[in-house]
Protein backbone atom coordinates (compact mmCIF):
# COMPACT_ATOMS: atom_id res chain seq x y z
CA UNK A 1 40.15 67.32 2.60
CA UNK A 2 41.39 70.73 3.68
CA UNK A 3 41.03 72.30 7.22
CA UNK A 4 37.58 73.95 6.38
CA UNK A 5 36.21 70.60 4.92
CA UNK A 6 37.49 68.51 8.58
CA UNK A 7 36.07 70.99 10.90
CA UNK A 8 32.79 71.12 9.06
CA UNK A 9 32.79 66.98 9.28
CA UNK A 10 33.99 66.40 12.62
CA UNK A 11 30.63 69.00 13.34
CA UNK A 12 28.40 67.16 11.13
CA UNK A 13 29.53 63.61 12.89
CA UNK A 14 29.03 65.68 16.21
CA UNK A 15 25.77 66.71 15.59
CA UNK A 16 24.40 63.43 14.16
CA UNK A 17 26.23 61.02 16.42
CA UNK A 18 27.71 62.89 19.37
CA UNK A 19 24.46 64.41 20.72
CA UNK A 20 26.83 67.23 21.28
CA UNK A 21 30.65 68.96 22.09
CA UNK A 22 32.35 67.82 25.25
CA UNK A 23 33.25 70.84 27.13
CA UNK A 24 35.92 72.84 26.41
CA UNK A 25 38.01 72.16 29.72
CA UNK A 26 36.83 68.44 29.10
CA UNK A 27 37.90 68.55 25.52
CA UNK A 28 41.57 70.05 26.70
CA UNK A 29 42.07 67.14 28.56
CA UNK A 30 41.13 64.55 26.58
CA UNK A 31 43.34 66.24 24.17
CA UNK A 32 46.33 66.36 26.26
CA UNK A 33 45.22 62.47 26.81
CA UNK A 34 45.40 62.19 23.17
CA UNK A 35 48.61 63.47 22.72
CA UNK A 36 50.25 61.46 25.60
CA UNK A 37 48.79 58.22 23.77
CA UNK A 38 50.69 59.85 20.62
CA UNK A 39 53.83 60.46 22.55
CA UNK A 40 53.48 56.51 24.14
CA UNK A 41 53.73 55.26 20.47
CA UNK A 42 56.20 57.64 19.12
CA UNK A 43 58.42 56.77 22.25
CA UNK A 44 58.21 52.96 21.58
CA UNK A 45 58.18 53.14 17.91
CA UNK A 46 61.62 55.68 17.68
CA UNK A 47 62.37 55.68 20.92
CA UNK A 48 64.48 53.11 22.96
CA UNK A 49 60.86 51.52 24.79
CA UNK A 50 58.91 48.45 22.83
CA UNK A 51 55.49 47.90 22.52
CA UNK A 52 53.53 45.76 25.02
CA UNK A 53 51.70 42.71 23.85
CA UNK A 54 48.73 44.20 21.92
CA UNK A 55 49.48 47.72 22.66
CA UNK A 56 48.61 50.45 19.40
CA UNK A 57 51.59 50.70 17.22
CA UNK A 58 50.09 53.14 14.52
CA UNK A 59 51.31 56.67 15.10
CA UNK A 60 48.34 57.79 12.31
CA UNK A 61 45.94 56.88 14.42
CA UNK A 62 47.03 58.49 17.37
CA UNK A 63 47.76 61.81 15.38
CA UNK A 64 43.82 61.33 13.42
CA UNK A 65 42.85 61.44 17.45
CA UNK A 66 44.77 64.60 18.06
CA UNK A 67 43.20 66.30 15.11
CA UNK A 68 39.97 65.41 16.03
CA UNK A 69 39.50 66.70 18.94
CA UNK A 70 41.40 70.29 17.99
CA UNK A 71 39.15 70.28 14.86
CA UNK A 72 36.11 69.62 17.92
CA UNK A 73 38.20 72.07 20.02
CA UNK A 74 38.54 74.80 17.24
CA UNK A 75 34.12 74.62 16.18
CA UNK A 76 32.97 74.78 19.75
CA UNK A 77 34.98 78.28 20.59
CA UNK A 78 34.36 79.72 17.01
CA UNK A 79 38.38 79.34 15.66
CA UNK A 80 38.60 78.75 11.55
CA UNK A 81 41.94 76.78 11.62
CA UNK A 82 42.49 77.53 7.96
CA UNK A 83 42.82 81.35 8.79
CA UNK A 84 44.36 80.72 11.90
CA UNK A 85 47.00 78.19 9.85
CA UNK A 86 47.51 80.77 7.53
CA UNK A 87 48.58 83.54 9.97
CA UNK A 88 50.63 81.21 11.56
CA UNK A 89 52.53 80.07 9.12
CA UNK A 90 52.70 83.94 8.28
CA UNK A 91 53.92 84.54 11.83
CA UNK A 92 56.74 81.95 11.58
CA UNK A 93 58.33 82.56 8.22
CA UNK A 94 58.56 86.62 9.19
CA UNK A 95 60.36 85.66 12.65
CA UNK A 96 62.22 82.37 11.48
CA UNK A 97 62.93 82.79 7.93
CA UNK A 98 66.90 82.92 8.56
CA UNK A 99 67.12 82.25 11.99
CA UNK A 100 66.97 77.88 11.09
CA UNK A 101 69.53 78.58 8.22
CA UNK A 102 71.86 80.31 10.62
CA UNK A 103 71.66 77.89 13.20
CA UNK A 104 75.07 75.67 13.06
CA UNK A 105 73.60 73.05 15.04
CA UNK A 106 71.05 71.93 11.98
């Protein structure tokens, strides 16, 4: 599925089950909500904390949850991530292409 295909489902699911887009302040926070679930797993999965008794352990999950709501985040205030991934990616190969090579700590 590319980025075009995802935003176009996540707005078909929206429109047929969601009744409609959160906000866009609401939608920031429950993506910042999202990621801190991400960040609990990550921590206790690689990190030096362990799970709780029933607690999530599926970092795929939690990262499907932050993509959903930027895909939501991206229809609802008009951004195509596939041109904005593009210039991006642009952005960081003219202004990092030998700066990561150079870098004696990697």
């Amino acid at each position: 599925m590319t980025l075009d295909e995802a935003q176009k489902t996540v707005d078909n699911w929206i429109k047929e089950y969601g009744v409609r887009y959160f906000s866009e302040l609401t939608n920031m926070a429950v993506l910042t909500e999202e990621v801190g679930e991400l960040a609990r797993v990550m921590s206790r999965k690689y990190g030096d904390q362990s799970f709780k008794e029933g607690e999530n352990q599926d970092p795929a999950d939690e990262m499907a949850d932050v993509l959903w709501v930027l895909l939501c985040m991206a229809n609802q205030t008009g951004v195509n991530l596939t041109e904005a991934f593009k210039k991006n990616i642009e952005k960081k190969t003219s202004r990092d292409k030998e700066r990561h090579k150079n870098n004696p700590k990697l």
